[in-house]
PDB file of N, CA and C in Angstrom:
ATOM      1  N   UNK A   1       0.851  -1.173   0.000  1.00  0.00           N
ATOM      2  CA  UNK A   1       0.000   0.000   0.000  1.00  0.00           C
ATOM      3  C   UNK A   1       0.899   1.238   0.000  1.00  0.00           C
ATOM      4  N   UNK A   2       0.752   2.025  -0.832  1.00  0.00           N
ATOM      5  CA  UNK A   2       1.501   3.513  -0.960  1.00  0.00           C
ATOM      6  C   UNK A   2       0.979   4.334   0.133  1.00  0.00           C
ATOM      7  N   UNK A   3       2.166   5.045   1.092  1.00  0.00           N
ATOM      8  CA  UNK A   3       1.720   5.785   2.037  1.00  0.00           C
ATOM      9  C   UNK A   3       2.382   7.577   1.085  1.00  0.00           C
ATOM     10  N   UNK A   4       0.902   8.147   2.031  1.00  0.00           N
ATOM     11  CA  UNK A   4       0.279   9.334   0.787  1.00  0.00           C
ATOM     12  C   UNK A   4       1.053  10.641   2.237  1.00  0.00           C
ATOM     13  N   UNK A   5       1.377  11.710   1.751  1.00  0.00           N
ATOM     14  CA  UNK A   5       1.480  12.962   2.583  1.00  0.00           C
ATOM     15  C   UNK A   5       0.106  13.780   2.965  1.00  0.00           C
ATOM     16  N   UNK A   6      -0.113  14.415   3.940  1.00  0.00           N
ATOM     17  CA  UNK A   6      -0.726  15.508   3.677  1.00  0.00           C
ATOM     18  C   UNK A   6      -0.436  16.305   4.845  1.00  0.00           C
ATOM     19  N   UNK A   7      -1.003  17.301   4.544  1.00  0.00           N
ATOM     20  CA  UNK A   7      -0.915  18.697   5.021  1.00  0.00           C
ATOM     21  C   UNK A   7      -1.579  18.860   5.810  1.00  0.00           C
ATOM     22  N   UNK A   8      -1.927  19.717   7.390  1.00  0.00           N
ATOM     23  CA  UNK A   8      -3.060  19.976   7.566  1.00  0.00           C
ATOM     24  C   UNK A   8      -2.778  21.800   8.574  1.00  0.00           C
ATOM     25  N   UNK A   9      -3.942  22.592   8.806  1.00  0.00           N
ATOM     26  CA  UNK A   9      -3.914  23.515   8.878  1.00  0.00           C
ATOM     27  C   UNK A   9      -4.157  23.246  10.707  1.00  0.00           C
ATOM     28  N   UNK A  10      -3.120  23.794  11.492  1.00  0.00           N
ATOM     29  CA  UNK A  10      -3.995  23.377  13.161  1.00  0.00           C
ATOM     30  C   UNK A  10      -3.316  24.280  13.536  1.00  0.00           C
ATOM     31  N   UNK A  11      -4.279  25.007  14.715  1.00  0.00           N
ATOM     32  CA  UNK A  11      -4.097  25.849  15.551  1.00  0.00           C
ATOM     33  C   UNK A  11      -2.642  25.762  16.483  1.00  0.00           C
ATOM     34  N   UNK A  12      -1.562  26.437  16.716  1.00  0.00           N
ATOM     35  CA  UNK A  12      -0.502  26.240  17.432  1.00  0.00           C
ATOM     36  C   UNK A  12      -0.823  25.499  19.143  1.00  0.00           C
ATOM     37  N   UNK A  13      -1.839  26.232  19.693  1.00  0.00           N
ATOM     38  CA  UNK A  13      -2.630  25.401  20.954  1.00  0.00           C
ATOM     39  C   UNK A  13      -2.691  24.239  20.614  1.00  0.00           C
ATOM     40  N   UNK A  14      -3.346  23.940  19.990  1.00  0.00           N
ATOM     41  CA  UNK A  14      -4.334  22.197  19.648  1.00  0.00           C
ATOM     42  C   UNK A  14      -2.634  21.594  19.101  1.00  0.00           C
ATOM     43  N   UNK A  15      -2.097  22.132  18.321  1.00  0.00           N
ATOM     44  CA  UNK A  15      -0.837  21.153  17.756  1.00  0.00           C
ATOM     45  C   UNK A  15       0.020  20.628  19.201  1.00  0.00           C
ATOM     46  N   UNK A  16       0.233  21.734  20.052  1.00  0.00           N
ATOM     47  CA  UNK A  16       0.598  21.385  21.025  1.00  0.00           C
ATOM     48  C   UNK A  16       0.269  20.526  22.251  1.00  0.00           C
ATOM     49  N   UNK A  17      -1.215  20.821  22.292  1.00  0.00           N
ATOM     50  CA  UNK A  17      -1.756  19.352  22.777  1.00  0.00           C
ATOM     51  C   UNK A  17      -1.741  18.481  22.807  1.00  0.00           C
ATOM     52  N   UNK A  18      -1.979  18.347  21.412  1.00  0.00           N
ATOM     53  CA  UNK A  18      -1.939  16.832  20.418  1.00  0.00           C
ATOM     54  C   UNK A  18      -0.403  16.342  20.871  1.00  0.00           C
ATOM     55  N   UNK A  19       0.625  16.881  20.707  1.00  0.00           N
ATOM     56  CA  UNK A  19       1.899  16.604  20.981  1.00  0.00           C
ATOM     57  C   UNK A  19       1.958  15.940  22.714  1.00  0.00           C
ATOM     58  N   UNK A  20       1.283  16.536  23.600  1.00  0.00           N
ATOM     59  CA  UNK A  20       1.382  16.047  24.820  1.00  0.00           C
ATOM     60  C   UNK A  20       0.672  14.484  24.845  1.00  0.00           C
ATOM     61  N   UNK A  21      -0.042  14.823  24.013  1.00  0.00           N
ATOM     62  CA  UNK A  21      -1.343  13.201  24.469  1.00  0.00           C
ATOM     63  C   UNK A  21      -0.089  12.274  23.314  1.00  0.00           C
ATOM     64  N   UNK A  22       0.526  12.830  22.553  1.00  0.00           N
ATOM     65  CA  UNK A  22       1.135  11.425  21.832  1.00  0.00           C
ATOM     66  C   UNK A  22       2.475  11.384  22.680  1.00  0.00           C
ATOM     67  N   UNK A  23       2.876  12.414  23.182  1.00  0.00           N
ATOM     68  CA  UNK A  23       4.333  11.818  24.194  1.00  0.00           C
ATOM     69  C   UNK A  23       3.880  11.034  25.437  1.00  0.00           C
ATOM     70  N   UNK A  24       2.849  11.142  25.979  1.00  0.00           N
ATOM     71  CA  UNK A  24       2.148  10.492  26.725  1.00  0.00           C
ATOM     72  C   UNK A  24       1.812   8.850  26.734  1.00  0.00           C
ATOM     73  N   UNK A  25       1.118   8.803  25.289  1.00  0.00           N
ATOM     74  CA  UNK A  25       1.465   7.516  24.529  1.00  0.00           C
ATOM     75  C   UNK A  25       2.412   6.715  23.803  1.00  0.00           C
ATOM     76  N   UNK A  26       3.398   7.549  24.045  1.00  0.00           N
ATOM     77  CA  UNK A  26       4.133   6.987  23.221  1.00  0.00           C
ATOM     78  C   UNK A  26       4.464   6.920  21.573  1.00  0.00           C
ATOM     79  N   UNK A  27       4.245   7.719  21.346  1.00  0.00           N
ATOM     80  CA  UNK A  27       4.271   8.159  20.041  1.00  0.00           C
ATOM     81  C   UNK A  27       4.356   9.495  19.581  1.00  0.00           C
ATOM     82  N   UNK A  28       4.889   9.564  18.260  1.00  0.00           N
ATOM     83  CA  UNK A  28       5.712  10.932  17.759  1.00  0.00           C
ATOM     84  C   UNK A  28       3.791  11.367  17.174  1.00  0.00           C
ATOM     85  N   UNK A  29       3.937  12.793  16.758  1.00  0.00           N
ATOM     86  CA  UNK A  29       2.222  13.712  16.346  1.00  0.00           C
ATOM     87  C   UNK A  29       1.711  12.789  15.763  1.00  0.00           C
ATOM     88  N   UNK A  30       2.834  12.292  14.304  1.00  0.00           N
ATOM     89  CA  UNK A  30       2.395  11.941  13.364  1.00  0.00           C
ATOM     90  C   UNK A  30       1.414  10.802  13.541  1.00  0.00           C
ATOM     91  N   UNK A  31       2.371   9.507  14.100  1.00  0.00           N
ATOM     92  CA  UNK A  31       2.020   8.802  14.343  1.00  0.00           C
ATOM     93  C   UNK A  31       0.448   8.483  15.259  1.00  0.00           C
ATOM     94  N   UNK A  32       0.255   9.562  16.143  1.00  0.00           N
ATOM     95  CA  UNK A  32      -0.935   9.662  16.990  1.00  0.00           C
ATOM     96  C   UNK A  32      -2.064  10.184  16.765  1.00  0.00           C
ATOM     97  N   UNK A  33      -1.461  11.117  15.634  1.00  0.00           N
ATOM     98  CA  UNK A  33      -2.803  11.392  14.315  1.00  0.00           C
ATOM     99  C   UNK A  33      -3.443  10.419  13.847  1.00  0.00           C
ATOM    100  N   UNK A  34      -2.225   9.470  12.975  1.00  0.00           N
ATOM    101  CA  UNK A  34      -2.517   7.920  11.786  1.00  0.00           C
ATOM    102  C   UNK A  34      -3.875   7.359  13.289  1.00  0.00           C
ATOM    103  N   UNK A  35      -3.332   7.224  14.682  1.00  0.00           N
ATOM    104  CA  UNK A  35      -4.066   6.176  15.715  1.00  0.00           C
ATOM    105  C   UNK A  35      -5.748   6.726  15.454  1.00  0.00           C
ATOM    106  N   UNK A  36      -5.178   8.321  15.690  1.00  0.00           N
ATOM    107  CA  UNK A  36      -6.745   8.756  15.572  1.00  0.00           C
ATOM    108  C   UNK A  36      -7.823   8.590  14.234  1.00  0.00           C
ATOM    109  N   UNK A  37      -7.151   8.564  13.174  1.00  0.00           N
ATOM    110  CA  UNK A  37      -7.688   8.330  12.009  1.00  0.00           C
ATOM    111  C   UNK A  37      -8.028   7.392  11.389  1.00  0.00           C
ATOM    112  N   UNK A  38      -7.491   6.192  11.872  1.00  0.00           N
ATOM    113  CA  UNK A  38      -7.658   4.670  12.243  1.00  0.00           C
ATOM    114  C   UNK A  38      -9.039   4.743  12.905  1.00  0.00           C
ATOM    115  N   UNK A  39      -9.003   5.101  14.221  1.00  0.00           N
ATOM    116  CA  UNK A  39     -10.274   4.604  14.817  1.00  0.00           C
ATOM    117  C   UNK A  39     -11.371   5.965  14.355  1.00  0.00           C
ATOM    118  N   UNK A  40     -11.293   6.962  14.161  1.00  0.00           N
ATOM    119  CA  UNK A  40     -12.650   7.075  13.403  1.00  0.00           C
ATOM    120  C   UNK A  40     -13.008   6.868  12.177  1.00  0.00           C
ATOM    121  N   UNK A  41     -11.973   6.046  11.357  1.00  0.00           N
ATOM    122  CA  UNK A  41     -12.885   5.430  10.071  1.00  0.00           C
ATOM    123  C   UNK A  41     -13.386   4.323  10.692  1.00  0.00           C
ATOM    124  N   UNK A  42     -12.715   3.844  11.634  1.00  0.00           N
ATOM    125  CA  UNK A  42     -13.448   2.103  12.357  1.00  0.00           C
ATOM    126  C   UNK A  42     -14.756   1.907  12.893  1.00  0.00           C
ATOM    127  N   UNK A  43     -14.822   3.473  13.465  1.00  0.00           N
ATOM    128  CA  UNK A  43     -16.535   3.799  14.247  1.00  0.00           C
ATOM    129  C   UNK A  43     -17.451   4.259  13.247  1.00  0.00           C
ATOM    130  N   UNK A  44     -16.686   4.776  11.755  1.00  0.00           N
ATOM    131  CA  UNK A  44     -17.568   5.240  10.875  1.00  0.00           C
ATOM    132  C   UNK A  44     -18.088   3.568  10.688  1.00  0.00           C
ATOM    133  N   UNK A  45     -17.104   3.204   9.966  1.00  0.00           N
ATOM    134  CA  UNK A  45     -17.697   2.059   9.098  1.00  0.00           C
ATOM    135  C   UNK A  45     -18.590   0.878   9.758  1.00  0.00           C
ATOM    136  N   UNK A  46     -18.063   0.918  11.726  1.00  0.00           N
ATOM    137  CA  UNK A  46     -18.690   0.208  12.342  1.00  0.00           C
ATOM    138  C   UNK A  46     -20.642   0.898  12.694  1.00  0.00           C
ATOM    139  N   UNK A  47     -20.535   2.125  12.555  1.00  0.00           N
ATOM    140  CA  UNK A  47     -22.095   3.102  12.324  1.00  0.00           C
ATOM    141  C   UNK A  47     -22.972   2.977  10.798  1.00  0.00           C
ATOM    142  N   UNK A  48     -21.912   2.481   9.843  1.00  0.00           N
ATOM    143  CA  UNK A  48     -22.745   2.898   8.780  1.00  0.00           C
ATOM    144  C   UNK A  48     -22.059   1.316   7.359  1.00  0.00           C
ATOM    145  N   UNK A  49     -21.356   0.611   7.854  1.00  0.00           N
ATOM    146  CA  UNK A  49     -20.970  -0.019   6.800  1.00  0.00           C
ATOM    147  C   UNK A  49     -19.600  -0.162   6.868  1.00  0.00           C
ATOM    148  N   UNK A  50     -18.917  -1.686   5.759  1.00  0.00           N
ATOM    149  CA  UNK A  50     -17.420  -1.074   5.267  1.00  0.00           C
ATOM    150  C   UNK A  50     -17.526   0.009   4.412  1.00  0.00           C
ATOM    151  N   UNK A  51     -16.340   0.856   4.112  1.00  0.00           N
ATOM    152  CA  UNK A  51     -16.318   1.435   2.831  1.00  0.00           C
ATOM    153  C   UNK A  51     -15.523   0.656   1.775  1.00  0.00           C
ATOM    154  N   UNK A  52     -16.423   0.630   0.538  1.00  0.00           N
ATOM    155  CA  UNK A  52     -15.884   0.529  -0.332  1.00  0.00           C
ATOM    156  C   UNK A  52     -14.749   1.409  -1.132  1.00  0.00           C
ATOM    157  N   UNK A  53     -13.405   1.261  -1.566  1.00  0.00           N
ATOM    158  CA  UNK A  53     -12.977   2.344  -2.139  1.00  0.00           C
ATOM    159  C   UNK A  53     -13.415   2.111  -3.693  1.00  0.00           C
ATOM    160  N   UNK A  54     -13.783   3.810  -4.188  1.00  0.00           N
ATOM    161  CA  UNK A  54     -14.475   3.934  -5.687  1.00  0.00           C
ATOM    162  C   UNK A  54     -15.809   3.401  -5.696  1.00  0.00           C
ATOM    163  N   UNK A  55     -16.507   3.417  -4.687  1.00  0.00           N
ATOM    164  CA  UNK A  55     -18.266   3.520  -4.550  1.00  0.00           C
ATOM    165  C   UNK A  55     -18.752   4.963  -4.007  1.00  0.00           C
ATOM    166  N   UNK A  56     -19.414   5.717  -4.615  1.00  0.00           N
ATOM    167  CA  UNK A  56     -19.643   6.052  -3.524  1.00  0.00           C
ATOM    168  C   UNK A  56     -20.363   5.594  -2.291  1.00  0.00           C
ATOM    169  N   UNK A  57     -20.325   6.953  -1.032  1.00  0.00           N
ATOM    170  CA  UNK A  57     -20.897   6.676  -0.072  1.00  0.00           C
ATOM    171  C   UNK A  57     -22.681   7.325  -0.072  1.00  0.00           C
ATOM    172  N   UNK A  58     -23.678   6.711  -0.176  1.00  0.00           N
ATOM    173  CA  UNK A  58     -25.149   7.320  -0.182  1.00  0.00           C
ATOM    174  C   UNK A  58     -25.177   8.494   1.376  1.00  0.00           C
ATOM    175  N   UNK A  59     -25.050   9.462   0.835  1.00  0.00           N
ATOM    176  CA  UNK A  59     -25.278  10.290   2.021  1.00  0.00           C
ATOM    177  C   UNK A  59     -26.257  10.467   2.421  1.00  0.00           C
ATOM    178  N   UNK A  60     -27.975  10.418   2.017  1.00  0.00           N
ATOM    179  CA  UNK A  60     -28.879  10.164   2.579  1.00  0.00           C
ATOM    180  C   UNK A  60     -28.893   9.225   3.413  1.00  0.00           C
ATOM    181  N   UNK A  61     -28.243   8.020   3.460  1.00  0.00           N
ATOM    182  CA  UNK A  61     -28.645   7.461   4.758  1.00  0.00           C
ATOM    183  C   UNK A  61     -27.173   7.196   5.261  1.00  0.00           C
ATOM    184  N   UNK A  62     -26.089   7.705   5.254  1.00  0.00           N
ATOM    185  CA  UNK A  62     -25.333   7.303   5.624  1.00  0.00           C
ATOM    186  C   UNK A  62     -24.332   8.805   6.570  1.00  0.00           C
ATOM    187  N   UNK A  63     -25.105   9.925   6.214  1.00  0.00           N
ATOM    188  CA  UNK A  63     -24.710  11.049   7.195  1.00  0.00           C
ATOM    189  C   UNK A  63     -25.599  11.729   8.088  1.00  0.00           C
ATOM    190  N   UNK A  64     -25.125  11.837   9.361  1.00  0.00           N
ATOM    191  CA  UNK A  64     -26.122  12.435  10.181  1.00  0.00           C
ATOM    192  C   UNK A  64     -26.430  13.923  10.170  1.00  0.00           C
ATOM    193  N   UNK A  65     -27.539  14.521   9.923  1.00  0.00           N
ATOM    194  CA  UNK A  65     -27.430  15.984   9.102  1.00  0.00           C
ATOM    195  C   UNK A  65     -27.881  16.789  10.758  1.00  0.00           C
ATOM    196  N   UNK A  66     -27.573  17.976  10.706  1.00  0.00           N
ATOM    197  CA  UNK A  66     -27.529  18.419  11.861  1.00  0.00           C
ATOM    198  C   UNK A  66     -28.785  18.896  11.915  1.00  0.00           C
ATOM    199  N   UNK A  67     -29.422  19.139  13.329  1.00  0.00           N
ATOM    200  CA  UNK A  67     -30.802  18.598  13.474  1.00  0.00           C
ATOM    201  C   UNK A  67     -31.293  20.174  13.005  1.00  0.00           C
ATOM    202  N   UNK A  68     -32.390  20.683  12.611  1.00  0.00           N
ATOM    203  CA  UNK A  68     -32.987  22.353  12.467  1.00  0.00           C
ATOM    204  C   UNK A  68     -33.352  22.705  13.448  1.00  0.00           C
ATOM    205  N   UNK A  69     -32.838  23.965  13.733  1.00  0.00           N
ATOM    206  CA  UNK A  69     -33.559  24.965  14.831  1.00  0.00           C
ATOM    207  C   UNK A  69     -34.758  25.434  14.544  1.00  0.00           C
TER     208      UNK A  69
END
């Protein structure tokens, strides 16, 4: 499997956080990001399905839309 880069935009606070909870665990940002991103595709797919890659996903029944005021 090809591992992909990306970028992301985070607040200097929150980056620094994030840095405490992964020295905590044992692990460098990066790595404690990949943990986090792991388990919420796991709770997605365990809420709504596997994903298929190159299907889409039916967002009518598969996103929770935020409720109207």
């Amino acid at each position: 499997m090809a591992v992909k880069s990306v970028s992301i935009r985070i607040e200097e606070e929150m980056l620094q956080k994030i840095a405490c909870v992964a020295d905590y665990e044992g692990r460098s940002v990066n790595s404690h990001i990949l943990v986090l991103v792991r388990d919420s595709v796991k709770k997605f797919e365990e809420d709504n399905g596997k994903i298929t890659i190159g299907q889409p996903i039916d967002r009518d029944e598969n996103v929770k839309r935020a409720a109207k005021k």
